[in-house]
PDB file of N, CA and C in Angstrom:
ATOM      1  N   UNK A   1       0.844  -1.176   0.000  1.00  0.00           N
ATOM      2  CA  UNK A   1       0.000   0.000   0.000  1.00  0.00           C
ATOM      3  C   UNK A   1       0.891   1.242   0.000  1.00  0.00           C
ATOM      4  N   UNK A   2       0.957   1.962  -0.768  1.00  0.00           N
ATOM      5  CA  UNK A   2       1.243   4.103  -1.038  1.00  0.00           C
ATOM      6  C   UNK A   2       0.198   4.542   0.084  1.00  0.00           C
ATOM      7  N   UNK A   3       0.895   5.215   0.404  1.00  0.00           N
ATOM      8  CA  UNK A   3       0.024   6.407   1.044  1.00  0.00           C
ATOM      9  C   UNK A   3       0.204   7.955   0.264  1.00  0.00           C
ATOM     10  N   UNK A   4       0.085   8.413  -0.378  1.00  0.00           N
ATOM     11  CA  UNK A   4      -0.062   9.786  -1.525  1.00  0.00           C
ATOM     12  C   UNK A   4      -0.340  10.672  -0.138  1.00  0.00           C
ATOM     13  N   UNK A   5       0.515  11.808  -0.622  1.00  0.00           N
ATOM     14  CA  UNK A   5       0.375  13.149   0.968  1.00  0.00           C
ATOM     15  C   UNK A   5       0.612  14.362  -0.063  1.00  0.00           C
ATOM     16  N   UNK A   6      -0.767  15.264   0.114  1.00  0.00           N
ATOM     17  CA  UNK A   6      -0.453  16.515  -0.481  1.00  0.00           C
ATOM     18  C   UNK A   6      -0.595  17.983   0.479  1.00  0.00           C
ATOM     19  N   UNK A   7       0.283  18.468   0.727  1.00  0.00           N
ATOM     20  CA  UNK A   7      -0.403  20.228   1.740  1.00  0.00           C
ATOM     21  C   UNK A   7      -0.966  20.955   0.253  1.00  0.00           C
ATOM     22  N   UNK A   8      -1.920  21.120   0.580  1.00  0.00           N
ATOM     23  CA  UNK A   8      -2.593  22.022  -0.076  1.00  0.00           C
ATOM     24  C   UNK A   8      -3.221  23.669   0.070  1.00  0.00           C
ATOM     25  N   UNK A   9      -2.338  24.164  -0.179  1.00  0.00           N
ATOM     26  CA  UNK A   9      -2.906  26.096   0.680  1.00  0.00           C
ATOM     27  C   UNK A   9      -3.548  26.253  -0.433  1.00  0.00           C
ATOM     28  N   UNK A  10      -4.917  26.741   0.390  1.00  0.00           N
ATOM     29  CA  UNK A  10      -6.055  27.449  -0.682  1.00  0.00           C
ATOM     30  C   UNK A  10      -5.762  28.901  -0.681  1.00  0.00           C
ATOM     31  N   UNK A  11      -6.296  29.535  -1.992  1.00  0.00           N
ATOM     32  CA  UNK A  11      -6.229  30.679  -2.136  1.00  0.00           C
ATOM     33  C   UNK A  11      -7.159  31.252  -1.030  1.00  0.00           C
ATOM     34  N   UNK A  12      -7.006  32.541  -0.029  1.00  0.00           N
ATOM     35  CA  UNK A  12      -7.583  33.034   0.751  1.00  0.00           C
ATOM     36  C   UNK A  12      -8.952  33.396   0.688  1.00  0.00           C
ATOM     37  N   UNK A  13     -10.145  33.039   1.367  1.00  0.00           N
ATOM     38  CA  UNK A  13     -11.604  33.517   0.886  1.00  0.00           C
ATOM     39  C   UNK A  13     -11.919  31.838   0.307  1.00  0.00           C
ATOM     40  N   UNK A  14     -11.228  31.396  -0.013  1.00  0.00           N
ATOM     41  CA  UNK A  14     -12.094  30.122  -1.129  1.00  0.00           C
ATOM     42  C   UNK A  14     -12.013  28.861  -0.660  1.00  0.00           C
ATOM     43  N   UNK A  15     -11.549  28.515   0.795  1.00  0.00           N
ATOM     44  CA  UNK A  15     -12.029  27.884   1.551  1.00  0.00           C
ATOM     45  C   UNK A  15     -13.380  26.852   1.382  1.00  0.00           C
ATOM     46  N   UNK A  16     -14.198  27.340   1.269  1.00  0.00           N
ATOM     47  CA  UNK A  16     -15.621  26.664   1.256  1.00  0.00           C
ATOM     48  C   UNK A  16     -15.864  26.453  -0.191  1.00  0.00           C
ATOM     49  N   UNK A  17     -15.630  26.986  -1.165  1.00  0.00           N
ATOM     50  CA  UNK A  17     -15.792  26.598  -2.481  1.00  0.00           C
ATOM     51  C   UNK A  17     -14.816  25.406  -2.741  1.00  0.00           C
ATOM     52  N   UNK A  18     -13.653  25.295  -2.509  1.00  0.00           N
ATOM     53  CA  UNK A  18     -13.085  24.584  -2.959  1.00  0.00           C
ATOM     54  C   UNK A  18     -13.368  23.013  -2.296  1.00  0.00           C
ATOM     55  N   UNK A  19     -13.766  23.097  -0.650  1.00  0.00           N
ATOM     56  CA  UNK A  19     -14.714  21.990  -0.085  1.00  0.00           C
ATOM     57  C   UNK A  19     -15.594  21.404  -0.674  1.00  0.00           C
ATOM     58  N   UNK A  20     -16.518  22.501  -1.369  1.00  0.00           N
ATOM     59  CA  UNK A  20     -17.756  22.082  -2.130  1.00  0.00           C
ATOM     60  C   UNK A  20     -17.271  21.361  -3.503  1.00  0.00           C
ATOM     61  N   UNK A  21     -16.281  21.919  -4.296  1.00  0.00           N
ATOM     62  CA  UNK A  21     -16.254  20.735  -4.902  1.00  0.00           C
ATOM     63  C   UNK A  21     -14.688  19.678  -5.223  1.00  0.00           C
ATOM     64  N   UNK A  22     -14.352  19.695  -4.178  1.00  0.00           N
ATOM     65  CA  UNK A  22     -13.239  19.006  -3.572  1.00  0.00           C
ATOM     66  C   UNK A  22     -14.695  17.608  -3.273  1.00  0.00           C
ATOM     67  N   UNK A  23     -15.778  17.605  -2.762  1.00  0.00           N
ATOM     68  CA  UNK A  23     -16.503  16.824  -2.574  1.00  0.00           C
ATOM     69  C   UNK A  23     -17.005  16.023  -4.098  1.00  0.00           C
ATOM     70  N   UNK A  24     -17.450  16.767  -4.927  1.00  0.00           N
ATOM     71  CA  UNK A  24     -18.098  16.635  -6.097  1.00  0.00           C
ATOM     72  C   UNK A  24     -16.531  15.576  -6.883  1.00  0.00           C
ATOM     73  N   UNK A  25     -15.094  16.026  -6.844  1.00  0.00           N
ATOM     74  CA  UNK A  25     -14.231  16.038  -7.071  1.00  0.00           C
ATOM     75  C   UNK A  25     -13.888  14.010  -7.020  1.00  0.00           C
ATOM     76  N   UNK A  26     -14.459  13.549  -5.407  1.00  0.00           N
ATOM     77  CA  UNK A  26     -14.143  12.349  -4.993  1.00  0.00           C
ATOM     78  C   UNK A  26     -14.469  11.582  -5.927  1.00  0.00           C
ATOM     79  N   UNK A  27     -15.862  11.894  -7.179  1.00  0.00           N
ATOM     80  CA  UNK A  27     -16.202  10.798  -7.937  1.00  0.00           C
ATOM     81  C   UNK A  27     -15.135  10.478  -8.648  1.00  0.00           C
ATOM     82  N   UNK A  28     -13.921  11.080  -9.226  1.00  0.00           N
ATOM     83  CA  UNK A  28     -13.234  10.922  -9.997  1.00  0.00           C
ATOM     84  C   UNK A  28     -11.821  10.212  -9.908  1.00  0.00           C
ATOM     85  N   UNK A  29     -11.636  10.541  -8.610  1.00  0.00           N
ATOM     86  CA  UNK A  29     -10.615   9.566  -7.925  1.00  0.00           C
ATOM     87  C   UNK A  29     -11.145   8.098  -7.456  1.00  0.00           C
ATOM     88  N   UNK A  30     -12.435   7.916  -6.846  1.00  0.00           N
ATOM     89  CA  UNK A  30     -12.915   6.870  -5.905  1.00  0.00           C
ATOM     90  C   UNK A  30     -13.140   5.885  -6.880  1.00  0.00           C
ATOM     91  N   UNK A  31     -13.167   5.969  -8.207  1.00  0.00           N
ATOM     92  CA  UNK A  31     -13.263   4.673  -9.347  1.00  0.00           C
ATOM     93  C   UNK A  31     -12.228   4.144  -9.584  1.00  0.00           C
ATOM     94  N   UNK A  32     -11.139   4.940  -9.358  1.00  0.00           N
ATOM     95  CA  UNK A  32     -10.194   4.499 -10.396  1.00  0.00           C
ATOM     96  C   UNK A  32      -9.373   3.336  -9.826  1.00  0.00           C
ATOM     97  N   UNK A  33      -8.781   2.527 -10.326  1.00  0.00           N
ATOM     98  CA  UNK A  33      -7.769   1.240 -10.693  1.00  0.00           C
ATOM     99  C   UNK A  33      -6.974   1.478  -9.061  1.00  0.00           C
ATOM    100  N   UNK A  34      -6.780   0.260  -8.251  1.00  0.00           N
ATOM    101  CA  UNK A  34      -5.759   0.982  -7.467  1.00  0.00           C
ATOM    102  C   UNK A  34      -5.976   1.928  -5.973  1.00  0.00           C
ATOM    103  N   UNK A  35      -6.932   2.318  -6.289  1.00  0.00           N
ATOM    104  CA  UNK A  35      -7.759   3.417  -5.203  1.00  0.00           C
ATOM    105  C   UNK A  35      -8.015   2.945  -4.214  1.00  0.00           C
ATOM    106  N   UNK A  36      -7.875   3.075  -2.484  1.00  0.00           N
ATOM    107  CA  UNK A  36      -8.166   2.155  -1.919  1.00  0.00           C
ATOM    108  C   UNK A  36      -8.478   3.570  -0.430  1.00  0.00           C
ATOM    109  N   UNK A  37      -9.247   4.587  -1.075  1.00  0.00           N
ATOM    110  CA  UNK A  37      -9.259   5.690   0.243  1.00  0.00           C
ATOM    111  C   UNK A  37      -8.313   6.877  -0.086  1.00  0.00           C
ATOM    112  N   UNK A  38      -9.437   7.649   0.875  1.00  0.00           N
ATOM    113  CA  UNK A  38      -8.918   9.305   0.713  1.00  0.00           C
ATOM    114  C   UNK A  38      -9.753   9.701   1.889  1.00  0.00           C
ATOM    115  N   UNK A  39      -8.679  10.741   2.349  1.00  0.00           N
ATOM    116  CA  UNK A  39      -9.213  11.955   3.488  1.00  0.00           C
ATOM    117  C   UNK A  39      -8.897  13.354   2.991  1.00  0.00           C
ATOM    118  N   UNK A  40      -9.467  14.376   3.524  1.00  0.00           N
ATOM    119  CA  UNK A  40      -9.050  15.660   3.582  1.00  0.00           C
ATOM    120  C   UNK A  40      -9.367  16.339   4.856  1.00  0.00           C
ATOM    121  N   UNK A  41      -8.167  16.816   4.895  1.00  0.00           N
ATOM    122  CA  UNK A  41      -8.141  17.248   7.000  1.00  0.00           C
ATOM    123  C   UNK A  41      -7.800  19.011   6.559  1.00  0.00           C
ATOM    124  N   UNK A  42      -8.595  19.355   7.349  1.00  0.00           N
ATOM    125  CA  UNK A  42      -8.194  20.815   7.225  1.00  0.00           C
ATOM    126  C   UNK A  42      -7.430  21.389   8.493  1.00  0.00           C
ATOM    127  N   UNK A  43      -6.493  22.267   8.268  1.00  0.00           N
ATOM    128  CA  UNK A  43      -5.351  22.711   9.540  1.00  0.00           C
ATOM    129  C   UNK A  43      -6.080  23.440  10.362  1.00  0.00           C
ATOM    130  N   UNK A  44      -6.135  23.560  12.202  1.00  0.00           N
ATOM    131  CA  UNK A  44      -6.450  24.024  12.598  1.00  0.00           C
ATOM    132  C   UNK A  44      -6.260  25.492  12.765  1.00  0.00           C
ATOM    133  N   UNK A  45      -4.550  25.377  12.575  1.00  0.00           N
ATOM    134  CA  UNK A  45      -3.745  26.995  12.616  1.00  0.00           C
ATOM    135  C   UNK A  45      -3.968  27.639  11.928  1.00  0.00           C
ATOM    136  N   UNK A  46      -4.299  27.285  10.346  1.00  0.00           N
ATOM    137  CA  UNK A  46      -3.880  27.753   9.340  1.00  0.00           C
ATOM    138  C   UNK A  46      -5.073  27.212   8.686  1.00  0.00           C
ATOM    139  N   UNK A  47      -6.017  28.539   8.464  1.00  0.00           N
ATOM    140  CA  UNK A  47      -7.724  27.806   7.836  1.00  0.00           C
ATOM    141  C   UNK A  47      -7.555  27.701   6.258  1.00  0.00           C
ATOM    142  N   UNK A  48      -6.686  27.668   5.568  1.00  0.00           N
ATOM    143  CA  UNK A  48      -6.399  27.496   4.314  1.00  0.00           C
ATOM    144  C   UNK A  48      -5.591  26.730   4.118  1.00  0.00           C
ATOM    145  N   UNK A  49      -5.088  25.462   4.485  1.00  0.00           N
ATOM    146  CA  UNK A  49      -4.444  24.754   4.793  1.00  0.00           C
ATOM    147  C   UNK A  49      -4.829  23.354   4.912  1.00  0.00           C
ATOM    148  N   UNK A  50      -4.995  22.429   3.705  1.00  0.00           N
ATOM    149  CA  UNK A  50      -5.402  21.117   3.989  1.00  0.00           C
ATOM    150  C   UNK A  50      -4.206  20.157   3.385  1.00  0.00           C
ATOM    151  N   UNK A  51      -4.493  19.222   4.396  1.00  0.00           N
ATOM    152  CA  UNK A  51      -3.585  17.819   3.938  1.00  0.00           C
ATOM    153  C   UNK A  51      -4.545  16.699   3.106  1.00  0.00           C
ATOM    154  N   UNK A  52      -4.277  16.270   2.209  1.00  0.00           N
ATOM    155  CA  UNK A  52      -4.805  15.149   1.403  1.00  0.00           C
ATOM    156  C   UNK A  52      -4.343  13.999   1.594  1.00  0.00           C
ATOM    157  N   UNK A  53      -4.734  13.100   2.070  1.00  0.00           N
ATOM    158  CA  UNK A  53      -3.862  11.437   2.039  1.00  0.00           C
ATOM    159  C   UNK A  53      -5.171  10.852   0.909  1.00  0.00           C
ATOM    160  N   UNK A  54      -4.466   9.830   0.381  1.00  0.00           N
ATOM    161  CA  UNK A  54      -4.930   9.221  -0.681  1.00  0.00           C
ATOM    162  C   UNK A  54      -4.138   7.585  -0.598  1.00  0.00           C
ATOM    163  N   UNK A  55      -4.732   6.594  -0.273  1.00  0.00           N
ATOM    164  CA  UNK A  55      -4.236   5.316  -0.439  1.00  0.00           C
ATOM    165  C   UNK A  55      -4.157   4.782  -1.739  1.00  0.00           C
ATOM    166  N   UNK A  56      -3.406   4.164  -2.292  1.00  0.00           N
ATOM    167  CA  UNK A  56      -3.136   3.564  -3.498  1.00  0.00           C
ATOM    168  C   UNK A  56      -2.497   2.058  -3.446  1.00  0.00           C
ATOM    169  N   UNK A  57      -2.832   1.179  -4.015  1.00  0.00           N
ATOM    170  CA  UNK A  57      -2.405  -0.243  -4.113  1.00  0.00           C
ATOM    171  C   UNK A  57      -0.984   0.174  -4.214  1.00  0.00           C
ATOM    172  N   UNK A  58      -0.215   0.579  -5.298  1.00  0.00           N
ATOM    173  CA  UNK A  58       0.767   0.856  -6.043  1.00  0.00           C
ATOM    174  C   UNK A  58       0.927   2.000  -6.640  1.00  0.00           C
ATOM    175  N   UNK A  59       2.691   2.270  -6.352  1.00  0.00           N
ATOM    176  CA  UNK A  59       2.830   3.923  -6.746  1.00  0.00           C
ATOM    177  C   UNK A  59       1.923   4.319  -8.258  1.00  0.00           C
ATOM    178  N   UNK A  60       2.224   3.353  -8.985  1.00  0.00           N
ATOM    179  CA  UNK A  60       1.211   3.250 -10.295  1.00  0.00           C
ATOM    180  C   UNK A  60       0.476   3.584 -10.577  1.00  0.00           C
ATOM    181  N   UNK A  61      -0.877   3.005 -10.044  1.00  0.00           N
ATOM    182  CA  UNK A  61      -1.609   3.476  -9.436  1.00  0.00           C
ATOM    183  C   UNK A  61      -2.287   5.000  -9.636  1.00  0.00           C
ATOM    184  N   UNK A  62      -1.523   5.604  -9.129  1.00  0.00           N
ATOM    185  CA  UNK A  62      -1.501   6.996  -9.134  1.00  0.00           C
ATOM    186  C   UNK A  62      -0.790   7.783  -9.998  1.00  0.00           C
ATOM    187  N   UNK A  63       0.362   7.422 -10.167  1.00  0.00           N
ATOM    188  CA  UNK A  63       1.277   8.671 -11.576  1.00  0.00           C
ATOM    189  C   UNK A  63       0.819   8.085 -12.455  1.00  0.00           C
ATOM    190  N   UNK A  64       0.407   6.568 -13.168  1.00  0.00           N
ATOM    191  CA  UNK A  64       0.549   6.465 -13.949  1.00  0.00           C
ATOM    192  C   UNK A  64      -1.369   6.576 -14.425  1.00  0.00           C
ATOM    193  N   UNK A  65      -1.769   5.188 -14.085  1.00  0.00           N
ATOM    194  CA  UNK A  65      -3.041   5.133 -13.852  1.00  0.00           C
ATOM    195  C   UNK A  65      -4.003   6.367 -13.592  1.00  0.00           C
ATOM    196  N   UNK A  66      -3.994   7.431 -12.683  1.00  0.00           N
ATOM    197  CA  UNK A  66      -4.774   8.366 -11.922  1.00  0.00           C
ATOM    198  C   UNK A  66      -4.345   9.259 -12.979  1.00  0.00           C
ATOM    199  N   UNK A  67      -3.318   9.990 -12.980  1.00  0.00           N
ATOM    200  CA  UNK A  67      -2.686  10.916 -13.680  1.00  0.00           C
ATOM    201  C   UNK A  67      -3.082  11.429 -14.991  1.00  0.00           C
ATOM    202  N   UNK A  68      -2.542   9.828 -15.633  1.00  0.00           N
ATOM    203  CA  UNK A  68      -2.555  10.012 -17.088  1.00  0.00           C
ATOM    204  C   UNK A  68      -4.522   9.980 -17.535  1.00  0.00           C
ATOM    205  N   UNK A  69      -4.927   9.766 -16.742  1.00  0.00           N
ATOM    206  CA  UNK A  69      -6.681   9.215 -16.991  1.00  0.00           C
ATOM    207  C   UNK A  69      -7.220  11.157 -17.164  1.00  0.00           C
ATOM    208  N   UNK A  70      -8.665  10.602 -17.718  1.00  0.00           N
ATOM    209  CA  UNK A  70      -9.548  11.491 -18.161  1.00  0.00           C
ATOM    210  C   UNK A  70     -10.039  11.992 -17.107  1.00  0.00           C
ATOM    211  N   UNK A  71     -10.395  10.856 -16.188  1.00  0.00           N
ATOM    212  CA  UNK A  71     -10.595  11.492 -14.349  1.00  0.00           C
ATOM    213  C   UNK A  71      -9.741  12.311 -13.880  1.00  0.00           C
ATOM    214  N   UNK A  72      -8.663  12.141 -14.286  1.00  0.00           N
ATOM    215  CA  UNK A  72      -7.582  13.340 -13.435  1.00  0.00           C
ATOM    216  C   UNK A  72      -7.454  14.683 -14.335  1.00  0.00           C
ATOM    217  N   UNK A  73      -8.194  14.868 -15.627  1.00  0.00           N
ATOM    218  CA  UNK A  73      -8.212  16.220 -16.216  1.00  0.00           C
ATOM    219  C   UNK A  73      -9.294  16.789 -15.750  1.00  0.00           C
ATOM    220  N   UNK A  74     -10.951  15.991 -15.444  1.00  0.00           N
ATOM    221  CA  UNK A  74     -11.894  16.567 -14.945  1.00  0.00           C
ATOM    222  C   UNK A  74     -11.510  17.150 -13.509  1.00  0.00           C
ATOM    223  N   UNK A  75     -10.405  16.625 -12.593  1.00  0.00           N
ATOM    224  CA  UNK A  75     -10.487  16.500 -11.327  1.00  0.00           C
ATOM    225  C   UNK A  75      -9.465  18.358 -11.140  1.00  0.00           C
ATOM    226  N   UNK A  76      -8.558  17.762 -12.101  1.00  0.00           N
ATOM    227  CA  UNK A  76      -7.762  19.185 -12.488  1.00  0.00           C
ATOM    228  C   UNK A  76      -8.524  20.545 -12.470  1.00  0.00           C
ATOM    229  N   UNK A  77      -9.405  20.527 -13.550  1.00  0.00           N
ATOM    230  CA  UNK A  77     -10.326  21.373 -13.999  1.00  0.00           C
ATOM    231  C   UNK A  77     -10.904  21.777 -12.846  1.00  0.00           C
ATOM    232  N   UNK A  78     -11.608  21.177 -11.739  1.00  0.00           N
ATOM    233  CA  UNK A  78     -12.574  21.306 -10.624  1.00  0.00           C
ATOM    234  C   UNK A  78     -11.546  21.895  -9.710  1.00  0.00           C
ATOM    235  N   UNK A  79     -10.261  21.277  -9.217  1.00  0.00           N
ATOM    236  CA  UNK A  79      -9.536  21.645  -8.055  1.00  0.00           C
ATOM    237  C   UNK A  79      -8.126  22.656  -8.537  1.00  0.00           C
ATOM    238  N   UNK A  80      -7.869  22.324  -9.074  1.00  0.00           N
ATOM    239  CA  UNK A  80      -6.410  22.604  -9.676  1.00  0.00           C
ATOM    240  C   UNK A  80      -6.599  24.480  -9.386  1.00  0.00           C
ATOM    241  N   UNK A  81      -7.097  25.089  -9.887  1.00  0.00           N
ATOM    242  CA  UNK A  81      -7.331  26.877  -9.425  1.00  0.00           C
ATOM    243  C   UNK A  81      -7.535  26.992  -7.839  1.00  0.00           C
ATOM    244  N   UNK A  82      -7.539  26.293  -7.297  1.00  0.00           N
ATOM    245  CA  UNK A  82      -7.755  27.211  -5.843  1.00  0.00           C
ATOM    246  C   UNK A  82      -6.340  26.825  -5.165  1.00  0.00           C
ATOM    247  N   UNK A  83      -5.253  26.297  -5.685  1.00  0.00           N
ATOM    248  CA  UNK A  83      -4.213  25.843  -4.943  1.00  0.00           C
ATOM    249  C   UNK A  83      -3.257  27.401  -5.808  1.00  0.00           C
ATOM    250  N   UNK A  84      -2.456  27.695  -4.240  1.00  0.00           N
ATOM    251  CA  UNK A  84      -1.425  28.763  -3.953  1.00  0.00           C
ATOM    252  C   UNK A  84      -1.031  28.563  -3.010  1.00  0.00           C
ATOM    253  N   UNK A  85       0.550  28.521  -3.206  1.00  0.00           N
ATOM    254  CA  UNK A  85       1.117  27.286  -4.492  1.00  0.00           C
ATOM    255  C   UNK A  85       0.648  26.243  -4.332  1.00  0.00           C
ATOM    256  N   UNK A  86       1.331  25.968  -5.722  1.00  0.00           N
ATOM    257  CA  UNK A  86       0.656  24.738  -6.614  1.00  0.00           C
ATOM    258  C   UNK A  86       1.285  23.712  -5.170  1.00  0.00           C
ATOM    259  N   UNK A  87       0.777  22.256  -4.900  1.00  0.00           N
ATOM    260  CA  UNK A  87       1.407  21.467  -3.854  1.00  0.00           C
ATOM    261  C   UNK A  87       2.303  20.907  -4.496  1.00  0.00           C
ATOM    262  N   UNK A  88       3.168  20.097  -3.850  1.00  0.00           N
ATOM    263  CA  UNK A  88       3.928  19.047  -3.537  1.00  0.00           C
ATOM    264  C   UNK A  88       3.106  17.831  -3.303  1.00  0.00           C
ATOM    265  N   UNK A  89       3.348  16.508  -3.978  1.00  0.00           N
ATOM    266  CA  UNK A  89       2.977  15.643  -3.697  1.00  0.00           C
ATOM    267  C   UNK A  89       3.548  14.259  -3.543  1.00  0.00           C
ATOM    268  N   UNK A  90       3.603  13.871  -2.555  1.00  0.00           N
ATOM    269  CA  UNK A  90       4.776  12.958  -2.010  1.00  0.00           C
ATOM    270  C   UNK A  90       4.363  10.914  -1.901  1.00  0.00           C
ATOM    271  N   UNK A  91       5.246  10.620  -2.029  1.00  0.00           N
ATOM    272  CA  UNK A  91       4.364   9.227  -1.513  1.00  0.00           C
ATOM    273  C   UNK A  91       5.104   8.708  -0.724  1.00  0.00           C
ATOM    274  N   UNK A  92       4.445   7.851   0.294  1.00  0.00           N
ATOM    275  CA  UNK A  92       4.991   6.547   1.457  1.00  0.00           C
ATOM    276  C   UNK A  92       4.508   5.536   1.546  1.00  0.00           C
ATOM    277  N   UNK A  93       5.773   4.386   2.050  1.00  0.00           N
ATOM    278  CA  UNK A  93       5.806   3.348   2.130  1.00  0.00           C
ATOM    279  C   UNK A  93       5.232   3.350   3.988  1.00  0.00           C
ATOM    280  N   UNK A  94       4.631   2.372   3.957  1.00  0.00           N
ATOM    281  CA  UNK A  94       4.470   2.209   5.759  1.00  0.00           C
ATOM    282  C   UNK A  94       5.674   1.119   6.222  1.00  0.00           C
ATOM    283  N   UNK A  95       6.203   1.233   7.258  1.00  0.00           N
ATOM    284  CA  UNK A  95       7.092   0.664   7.453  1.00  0.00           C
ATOM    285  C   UNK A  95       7.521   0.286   8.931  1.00  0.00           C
ATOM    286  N   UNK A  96       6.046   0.864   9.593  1.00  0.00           N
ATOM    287  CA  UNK A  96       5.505   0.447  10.749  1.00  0.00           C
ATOM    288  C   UNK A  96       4.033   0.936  11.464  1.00  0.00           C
ATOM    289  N   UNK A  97       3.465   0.039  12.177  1.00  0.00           N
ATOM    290  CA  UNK A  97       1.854   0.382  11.799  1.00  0.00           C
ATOM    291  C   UNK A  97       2.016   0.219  13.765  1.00  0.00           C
ATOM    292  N   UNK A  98       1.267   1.137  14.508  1.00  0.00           N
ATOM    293  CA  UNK A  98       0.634   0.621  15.414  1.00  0.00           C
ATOM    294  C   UNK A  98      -0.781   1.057  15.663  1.00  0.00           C
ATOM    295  N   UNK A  99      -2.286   0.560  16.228  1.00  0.00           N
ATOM    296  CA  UNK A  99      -3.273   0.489  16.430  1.00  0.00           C
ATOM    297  C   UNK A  99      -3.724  -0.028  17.320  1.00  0.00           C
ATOM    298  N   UNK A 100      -4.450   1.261  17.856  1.00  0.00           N
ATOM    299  CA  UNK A 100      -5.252   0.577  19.069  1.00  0.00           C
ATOM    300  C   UNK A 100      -6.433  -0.401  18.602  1.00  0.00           C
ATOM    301  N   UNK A 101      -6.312  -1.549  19.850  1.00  0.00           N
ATOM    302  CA  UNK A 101      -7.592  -2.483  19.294  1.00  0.00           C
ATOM    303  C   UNK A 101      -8.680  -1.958  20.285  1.00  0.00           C
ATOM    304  N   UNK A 102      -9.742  -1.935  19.554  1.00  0.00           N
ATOM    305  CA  UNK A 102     -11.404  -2.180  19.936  1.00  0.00           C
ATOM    306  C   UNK A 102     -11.470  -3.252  21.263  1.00  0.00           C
ATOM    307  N   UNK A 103     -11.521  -2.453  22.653  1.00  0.00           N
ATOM    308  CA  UNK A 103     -11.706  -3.503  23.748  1.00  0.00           C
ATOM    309  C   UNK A 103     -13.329  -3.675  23.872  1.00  0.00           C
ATOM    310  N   UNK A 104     -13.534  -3.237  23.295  1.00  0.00           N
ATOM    311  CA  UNK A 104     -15.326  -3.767  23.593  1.00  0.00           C
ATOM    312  C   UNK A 104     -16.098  -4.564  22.804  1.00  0.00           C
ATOM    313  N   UNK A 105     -15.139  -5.441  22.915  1.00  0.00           N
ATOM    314  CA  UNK A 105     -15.346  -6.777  21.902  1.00  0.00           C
ATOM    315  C   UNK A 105     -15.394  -8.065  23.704  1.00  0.00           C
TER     316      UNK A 105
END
């Protein structure tokens, strides 16, 4: 499993637009080949300020698969203008996991 990590600073004021269709946005990622989950966390400090994680089977997956697809020009089109600056987008390997278990079992 990739874990895909993007900071994303929104342009100031556009906050809530870009939520709105940052939502509309998920259809286009959540089909594709590979896809296995996505969050978007917004910074507490910093209200223009979101992190993206995105799970992927394989780096593939995503540069190649996600990228090169027709989903990722619609997804462009929808999100791609409210980012200043443009992000960074990184990927990880997990390489140690800990989790709390469910005691109310």
């Amino acid at each position: 499993m990739i874990l895909e990590v993007a900071m994303l600073h929104i342009k100031p004021g556009e906050e809530i637009n870009f939520e709105t269709d940052f939502a509309i946005a998920g259809q286009y990622i959540s089909g594709m080949k590979g896809y296995a989950g996505h969050s978007l966390n917004k910074c507490i400090e910093q209200t223009n300020k979101y992190m993206l994680l995105v799970n992927w089977e394989n780096l593939a997956d995503h540069t190649v698969g996600f990228r090169e697809s027709d989903h990722y020009k619609d997804w462009k089109r929808l999100l791609h203008h409210y980012y200043h600056p443009f992000p960074t987008v990184e990927h990880y390997e997990c390489i140690m996991e800990n989790k709390i278990s469910d005691s109310s079992d």
